[in-house]
C-alpha atoms as a PDB file:
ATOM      1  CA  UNK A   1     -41.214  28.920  13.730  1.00  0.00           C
ATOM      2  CA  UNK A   2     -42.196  32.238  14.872  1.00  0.00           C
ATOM      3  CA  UNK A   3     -45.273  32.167  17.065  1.00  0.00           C
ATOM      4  CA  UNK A   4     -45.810  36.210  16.250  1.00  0.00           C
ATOM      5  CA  UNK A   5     -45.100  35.683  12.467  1.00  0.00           C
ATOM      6  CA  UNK A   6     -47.922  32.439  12.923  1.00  0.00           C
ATOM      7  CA  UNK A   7     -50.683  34.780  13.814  1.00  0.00           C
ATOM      8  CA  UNK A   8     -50.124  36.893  10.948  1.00  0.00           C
ATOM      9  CA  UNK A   9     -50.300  34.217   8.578  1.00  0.00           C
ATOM     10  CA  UNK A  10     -53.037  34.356   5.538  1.00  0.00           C
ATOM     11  CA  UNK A  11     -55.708  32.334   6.323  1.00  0.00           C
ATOM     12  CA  UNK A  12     -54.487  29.949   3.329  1.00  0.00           C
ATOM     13  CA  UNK A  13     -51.196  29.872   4.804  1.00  0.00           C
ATOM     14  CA  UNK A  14     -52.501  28.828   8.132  1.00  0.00           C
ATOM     15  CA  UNK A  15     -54.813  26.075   6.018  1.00  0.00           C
ATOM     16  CA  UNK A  16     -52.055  24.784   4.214  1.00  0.00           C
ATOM     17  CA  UNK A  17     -49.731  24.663   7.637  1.00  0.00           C
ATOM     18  CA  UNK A  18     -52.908  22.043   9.276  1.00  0.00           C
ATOM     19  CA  UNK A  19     -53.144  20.238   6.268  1.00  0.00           C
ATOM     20  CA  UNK A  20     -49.307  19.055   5.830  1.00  0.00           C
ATOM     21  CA  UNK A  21     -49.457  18.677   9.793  1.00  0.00           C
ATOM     22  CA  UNK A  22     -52.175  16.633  10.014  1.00  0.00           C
ATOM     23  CA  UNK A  23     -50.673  12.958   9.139  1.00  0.00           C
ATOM     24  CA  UNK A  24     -47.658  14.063  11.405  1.00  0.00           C
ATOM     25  CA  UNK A  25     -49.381  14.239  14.901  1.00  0.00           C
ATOM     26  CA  UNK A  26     -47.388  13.482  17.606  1.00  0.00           C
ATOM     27  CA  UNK A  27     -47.720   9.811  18.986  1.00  0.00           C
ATOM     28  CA  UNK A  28     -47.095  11.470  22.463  1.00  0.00           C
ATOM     29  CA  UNK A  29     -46.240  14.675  24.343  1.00  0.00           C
ATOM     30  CA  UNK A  30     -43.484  13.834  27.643  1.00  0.00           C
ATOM     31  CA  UNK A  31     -43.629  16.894  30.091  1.00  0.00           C
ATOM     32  CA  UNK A  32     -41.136  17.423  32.415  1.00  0.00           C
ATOM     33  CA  UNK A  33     -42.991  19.134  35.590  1.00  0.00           C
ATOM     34  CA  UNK A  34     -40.929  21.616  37.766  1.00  0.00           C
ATOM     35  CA  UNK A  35     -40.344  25.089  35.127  1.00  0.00           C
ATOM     36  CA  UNK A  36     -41.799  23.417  32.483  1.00  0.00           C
ATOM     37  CA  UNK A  37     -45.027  22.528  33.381  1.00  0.00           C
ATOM     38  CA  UNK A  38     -45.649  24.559  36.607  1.00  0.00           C
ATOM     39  CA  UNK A  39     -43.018  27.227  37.749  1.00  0.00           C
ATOM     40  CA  UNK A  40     -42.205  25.923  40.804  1.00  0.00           C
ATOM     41  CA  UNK A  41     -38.353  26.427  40.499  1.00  0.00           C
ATOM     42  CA  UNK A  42     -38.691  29.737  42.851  1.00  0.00           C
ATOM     43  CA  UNK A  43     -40.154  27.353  45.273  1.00  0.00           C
ATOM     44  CA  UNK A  44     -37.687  24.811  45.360  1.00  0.00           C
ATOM     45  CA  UNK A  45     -35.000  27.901  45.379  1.00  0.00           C
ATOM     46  CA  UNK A  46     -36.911  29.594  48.476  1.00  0.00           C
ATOM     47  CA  UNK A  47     -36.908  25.888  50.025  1.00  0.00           C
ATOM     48  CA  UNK A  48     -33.484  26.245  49.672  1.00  0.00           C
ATOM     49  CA  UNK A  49     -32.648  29.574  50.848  1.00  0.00           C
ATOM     50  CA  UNK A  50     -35.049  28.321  54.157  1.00  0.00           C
ATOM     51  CA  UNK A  51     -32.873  25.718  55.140  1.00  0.00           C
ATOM     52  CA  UNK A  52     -29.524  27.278  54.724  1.00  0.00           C
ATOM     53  CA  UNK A  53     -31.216  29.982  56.800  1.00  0.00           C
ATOM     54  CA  UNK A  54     -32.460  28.230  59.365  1.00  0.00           C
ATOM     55  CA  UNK A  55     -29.179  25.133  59.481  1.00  0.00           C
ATOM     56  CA  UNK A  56     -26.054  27.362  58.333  1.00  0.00           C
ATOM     57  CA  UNK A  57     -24.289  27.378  54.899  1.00  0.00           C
ATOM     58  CA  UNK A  58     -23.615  29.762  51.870  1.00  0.00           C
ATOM     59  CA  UNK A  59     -26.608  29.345  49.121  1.00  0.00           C
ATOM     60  CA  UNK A  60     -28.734  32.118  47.237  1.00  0.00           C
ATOM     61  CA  UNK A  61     -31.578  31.520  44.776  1.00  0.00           C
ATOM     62  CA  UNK A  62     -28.691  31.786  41.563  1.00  0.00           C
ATOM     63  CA  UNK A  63     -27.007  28.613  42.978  1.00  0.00           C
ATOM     64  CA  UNK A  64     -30.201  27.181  43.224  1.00  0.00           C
ATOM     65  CA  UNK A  65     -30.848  27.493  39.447  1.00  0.00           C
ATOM     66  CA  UNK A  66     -27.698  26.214  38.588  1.00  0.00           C
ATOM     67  CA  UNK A  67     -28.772  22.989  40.295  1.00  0.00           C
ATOM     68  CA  UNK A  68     -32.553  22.943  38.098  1.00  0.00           C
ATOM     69  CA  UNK A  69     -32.980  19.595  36.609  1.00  0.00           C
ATOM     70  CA  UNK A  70     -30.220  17.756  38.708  1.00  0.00           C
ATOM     71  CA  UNK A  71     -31.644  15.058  41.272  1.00  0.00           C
ATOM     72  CA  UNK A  72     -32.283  15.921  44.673  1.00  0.00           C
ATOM     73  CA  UNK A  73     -29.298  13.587  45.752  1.00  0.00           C
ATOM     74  CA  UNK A  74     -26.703  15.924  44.127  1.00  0.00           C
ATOM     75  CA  UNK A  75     -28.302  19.321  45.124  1.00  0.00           C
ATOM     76  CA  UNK A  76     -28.364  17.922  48.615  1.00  0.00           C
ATOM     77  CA  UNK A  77     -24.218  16.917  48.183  1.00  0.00           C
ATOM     78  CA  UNK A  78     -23.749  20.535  46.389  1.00  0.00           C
ATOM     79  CA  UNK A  79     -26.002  22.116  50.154  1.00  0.00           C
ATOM     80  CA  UNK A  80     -23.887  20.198  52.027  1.00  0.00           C
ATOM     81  CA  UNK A  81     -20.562  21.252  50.194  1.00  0.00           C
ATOM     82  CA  UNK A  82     -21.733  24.863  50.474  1.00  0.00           C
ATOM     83  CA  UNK A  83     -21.776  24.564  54.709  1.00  0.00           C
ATOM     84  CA  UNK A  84     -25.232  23.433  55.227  1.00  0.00           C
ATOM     85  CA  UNK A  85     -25.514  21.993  58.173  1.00  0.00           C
ATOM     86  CA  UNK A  86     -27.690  18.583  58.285  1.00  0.00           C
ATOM     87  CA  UNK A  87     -27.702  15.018  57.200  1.00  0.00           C
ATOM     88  CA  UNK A  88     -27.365  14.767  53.165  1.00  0.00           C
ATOM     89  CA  UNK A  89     -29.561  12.030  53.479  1.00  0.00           C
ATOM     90  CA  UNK A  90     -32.261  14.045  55.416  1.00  0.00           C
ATOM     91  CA  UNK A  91     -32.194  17.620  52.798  1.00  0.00           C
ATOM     92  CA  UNK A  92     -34.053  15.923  50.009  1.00  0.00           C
ATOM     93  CA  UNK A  93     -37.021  15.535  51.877  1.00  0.00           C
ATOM     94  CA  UNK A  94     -36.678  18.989  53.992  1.00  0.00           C
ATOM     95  CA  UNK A  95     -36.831  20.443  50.637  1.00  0.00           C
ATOM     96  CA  UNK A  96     -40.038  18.406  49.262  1.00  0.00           C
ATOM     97  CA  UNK A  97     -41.528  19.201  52.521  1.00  0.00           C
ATOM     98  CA  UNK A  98     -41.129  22.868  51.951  1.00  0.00           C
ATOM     99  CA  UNK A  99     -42.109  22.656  47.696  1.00  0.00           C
ATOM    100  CA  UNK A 100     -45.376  21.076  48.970  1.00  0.00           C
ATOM    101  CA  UNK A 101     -46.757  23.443  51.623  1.00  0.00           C
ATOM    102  CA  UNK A 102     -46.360  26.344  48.655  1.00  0.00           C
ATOM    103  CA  UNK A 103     -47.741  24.501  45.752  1.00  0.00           C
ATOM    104  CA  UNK A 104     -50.809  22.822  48.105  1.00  0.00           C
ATOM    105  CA  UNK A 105     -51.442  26.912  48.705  1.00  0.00           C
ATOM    106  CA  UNK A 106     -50.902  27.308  45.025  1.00  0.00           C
ATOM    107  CA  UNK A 107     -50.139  25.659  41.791  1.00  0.00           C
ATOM    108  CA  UNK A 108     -48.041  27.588  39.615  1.00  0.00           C
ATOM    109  CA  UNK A 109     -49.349  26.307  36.412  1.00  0.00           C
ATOM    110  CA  UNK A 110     -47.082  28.239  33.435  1.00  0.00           C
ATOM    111  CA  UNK A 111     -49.936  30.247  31.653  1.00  0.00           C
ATOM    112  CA  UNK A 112     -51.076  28.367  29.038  1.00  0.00           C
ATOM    113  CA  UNK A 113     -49.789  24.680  29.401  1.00  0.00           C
ATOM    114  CA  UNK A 114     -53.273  23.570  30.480  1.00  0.00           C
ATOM    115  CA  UNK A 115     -55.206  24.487  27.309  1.00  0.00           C
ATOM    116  CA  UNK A 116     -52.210  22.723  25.928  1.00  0.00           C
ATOM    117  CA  UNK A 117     -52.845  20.029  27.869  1.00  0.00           C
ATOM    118  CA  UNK A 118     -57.139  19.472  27.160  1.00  0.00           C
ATOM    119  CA  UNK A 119     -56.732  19.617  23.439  1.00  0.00           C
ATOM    120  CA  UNK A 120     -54.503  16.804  23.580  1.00  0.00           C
ATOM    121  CA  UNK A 121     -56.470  14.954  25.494  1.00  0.00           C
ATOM    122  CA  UNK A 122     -59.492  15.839  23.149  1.00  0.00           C
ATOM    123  CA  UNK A 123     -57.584  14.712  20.670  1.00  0.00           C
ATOM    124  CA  UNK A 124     -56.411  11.203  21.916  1.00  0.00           C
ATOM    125  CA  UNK A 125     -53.174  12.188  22.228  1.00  0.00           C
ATOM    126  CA  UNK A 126     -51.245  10.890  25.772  1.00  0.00           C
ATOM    127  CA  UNK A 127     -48.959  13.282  27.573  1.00  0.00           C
ATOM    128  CA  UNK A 128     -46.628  11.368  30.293  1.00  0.00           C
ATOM    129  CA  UNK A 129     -44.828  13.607  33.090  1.00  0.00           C
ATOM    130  CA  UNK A 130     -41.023  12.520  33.282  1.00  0.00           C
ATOM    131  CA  UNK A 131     -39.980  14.233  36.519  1.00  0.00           C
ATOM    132  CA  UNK A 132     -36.939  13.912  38.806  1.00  0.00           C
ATOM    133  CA  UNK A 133     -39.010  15.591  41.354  1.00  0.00           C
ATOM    134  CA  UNK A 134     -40.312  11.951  44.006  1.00  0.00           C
ATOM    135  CA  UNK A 135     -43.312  10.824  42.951  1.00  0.00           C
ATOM    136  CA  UNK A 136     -45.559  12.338  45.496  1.00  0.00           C
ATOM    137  CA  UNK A 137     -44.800  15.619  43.932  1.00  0.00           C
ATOM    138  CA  UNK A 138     -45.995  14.090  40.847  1.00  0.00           C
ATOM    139  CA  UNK A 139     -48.887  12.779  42.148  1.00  0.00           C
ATOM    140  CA  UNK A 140     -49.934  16.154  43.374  1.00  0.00           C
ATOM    141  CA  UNK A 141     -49.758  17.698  39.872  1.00  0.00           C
ATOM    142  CA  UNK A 142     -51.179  15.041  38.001  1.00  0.00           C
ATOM    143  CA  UNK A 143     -54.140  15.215  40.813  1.00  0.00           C
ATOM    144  CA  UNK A 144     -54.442  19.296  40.084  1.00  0.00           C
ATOM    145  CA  UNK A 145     -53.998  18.609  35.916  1.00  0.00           C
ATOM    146  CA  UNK A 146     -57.235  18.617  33.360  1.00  0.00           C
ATOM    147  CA  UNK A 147     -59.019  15.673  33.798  1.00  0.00           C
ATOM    148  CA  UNK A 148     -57.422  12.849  32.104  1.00  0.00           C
ATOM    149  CA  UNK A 149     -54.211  15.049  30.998  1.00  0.00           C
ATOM    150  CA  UNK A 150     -51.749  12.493  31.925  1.00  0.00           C
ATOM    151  CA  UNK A 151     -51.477   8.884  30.800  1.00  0.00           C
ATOM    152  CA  UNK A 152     -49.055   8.008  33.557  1.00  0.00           C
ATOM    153  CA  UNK A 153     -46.035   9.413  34.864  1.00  0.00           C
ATOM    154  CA  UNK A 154     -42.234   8.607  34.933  1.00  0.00           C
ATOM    155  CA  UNK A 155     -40.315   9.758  38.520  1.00  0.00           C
ATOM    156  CA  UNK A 156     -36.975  10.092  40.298  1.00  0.00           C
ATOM    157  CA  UNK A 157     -37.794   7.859  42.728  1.00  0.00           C
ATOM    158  CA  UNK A 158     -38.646   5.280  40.153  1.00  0.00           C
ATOM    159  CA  UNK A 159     -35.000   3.046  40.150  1.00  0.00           C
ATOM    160  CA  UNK A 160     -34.303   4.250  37.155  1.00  0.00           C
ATOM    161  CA  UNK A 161     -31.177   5.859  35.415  1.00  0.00           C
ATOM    162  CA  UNK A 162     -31.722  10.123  36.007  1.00  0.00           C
ATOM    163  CA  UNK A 163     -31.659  12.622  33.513  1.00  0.00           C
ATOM    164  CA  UNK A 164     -29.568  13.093  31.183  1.00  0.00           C
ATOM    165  CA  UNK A 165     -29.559   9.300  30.859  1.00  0.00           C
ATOM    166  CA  UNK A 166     -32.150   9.207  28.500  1.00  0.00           C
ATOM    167  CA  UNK A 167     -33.626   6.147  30.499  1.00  0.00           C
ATOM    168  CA  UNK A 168     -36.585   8.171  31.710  1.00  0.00           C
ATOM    169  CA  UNK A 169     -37.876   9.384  28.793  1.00  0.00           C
ATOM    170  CA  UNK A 170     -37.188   5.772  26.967  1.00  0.00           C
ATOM    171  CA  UNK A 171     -39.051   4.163  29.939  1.00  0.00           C
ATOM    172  CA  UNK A 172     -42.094   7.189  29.302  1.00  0.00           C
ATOM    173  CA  UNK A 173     -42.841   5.744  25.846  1.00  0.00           C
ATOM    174  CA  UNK A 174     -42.869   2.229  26.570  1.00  0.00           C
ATOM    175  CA  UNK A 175     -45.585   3.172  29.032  1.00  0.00           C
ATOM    176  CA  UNK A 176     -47.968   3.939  25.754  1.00  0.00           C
ATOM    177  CA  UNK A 177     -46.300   1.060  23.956  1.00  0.00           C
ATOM    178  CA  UNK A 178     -43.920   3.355  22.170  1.00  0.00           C
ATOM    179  CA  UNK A 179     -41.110   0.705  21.927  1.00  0.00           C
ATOM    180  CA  UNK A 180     -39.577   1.046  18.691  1.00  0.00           C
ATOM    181  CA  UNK A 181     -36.188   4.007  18.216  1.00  0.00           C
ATOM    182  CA  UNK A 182     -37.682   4.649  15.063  1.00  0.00           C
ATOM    183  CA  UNK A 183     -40.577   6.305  16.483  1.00  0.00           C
ATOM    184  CA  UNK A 184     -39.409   7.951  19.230  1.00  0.00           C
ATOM    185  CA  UNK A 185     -39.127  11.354  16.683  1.00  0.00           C
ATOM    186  CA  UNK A 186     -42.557  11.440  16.206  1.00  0.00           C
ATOM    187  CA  UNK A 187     -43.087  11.955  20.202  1.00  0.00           C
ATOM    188  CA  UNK A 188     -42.363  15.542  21.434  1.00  0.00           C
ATOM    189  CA  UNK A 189     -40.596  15.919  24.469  1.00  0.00           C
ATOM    190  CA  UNK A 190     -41.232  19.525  26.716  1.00  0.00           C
ATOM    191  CA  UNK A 191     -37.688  20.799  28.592  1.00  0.00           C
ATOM    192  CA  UNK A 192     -36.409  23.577  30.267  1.00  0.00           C
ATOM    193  CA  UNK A 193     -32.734  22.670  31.940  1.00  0.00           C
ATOM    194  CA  UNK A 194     -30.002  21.611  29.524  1.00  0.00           C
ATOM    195  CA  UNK A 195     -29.470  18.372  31.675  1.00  0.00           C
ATOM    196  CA  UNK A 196     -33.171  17.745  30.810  1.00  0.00           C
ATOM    197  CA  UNK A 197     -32.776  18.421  27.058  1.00  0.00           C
ATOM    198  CA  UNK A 198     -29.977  15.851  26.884  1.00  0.00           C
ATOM    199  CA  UNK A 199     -31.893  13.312  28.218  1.00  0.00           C
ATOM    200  CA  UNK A 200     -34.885  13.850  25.821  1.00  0.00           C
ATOM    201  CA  UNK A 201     -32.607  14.534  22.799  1.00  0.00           C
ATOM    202  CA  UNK A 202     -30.532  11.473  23.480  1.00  0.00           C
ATOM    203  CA  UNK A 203     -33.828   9.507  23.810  1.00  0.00           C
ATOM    204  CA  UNK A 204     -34.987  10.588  20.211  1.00  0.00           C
ATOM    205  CA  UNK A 205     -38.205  12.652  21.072  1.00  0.00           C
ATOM    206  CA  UNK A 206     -38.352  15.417  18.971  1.00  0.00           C
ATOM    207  CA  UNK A 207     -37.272  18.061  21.666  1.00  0.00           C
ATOM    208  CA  UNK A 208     -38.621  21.761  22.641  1.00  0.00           C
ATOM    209  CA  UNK A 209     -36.940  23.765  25.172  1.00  0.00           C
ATOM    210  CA  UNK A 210     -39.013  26.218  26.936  1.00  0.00           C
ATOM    211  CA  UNK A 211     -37.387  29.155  27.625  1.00  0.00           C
ATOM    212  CA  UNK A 212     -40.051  30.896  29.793  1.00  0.00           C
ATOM    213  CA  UNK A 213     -38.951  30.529  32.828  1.00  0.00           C
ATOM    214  CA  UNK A 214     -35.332  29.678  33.442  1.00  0.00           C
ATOM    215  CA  UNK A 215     -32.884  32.040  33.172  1.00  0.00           C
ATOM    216  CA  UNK A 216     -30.516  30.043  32.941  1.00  0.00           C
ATOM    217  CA  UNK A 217     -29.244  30.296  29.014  1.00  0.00           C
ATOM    218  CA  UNK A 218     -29.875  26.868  27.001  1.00  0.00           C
ATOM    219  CA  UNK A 219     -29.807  28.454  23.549  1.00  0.00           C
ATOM    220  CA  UNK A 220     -26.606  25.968  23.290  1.00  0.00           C
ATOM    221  CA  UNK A 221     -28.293  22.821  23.679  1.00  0.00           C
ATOM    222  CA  UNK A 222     -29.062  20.042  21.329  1.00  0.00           C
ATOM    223  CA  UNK A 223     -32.620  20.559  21.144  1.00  0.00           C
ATOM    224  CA  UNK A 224     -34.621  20.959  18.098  1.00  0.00           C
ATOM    225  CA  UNK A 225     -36.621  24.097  18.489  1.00  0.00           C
ATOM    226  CA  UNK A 226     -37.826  26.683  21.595  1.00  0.00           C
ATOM    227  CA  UNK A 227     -40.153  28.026  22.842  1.00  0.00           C
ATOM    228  CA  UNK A 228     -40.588  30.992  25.550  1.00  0.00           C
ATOM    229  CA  UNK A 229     -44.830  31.268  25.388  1.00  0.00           C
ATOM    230  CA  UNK A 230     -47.619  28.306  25.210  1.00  0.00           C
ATOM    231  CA  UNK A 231     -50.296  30.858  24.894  1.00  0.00           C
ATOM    232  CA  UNK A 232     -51.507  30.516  21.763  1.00  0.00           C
ATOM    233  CA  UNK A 233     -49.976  27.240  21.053  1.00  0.00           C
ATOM    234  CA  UNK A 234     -52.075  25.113  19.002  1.00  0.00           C
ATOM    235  CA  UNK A 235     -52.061  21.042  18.354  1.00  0.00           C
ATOM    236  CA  UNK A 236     -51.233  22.172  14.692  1.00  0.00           C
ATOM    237  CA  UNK A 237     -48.349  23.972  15.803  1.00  0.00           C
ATOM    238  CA  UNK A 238     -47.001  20.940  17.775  1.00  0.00           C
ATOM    239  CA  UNK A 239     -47.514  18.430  14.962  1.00  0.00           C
ATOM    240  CA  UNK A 240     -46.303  21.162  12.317  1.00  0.00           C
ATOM    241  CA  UNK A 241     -42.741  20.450  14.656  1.00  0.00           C
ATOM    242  CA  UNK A 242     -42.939  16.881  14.083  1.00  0.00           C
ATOM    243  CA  UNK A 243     -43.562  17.463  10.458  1.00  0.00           C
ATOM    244  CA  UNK A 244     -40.648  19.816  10.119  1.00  0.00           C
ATOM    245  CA  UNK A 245     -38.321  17.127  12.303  1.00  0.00           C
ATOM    246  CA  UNK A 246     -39.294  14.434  10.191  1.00  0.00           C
ATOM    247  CA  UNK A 247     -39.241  15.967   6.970  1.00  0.00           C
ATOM    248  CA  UNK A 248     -35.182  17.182   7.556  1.00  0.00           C
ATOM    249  CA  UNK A 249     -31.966  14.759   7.001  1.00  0.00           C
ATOM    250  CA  UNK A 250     -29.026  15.013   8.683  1.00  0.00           C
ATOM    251  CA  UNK A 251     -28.198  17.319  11.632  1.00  0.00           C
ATOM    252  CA  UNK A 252     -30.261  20.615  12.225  1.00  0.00           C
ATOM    253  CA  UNK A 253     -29.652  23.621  14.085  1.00  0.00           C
ATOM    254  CA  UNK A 254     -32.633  24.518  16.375  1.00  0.00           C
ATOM    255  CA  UNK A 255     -35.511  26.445  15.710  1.00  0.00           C
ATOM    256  CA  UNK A 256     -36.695  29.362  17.942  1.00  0.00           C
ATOM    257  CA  UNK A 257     -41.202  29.567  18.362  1.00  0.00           C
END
């Protein structure tokens, strides 16, 4: 699907395109937050670059996106394997401290997530975040969301198994009483790191990449379409994907929006 080639549909094309998507609206939308929702990966990379600064060690802001979408545990061992010079256990926190002074002076909300966001809510639709980020980093998105955008939330602090395990985004639909495999394809899961995607896929949400921000190349991944803009993005574009996912048998290369 071709968001460019959408707008210049006829207006019975578009009509037709709402009416098959209709009965296939997605039973719930699972976000993950940092360069998906907001684009806070520069911050976390500039947290990153501060500490190696200020406590020794060999890290730039490319190392740093190589490390996107891994828990803080592991980018703290990779720091720390790299010459940084504190406590592994002490980093993780250093580097939330750091995320959270820049996005309390700012929220980096990607353009166009939020209108995203209200028409789902308009339309009785629950989005859950499924974050590795702690959950105080949650809670401060969530807080700075459209009112009632999120359902509940799903962190890395939580006990459970991390992405790619696809335990988080398994544990995100039993929070709406999603419980059964069989419907996990009618949920649509929102990723931008390939160890993300394989945690969504491997769930069974119907999975979108977005491209947007990460340069990082996931055109390999097992996701079933992408996406590198939400502006413009309607609810009949997200259930048209669900339509599309459900509608196909067998294995399907990914589609690019």
């Amino acid at each position: 699907m071709n968001m460019e080639h959408q707008k210049e549909e006829s207006r019975a094309g578009s009509t037709d395109k709402a009416r098959s998507a209709m009965g296939h609206r997605p039973l719930a939308v699972f976000w993950d937050m940092d360069g998906t929702l907001i684009d806070s990966e520069p911050y976390w990379h500039q947290a990153e670059v501060d500490l190696v600064r200020e406590h020794g060690g060999d890290w730039n802001a490319d190392m740093g996106w190589q490390a996107s979408g891994k828990p803080l545990t592991k980018v703290a061992r990779l720091m720390r394997e790299r010459g940084l010079d504190l406590p592994e256990d002490q980093i993780p926190d250093l580097l939330i401290d750091g995320v959270i002074a820049m996005e309390e002076r700012h929220m980096p909300w990607i353009e166009g997530v939020r209108a995203i966001l209200t028409d789902l809510v308009e339309a009785g639709i629950p989005s859950i975040l499924v974050t590795t980020s702690p959950r105080r980093m949650a809670q401060a998105v969530v807080a700075k969301a459209p009112k009632g955008a999120f359902a509940d939330y799903v962190c890395g602090d939580d006990g459970l198994a991390q992405k790619p395990d696809p335990a988080p985004y398994l544990h995100a639909a039993g929070l709406v009483g999603i419980n059964s495999p069989d419907l996990m394809a009618s949920c649509l899961a929102f990723e931008d790191t390939l160890t993300g995607i394989t945690s969504a896929v491997a769930s069974g949400a119907t999975t979108v990449a977005y491209t947007g921000t990460n340069p990082v190349d996931t055109s390999s991944g097992p996701q079933f379409a992408s996406i590198n803009s939400y502006r413009g993005v309607s609810l009949d574009d997200l259930s048209a994907l669900i339509a599309k996912r459900l509608g196909r048998s067998g294995p399907s290369a990914a589609q690019t929006c």
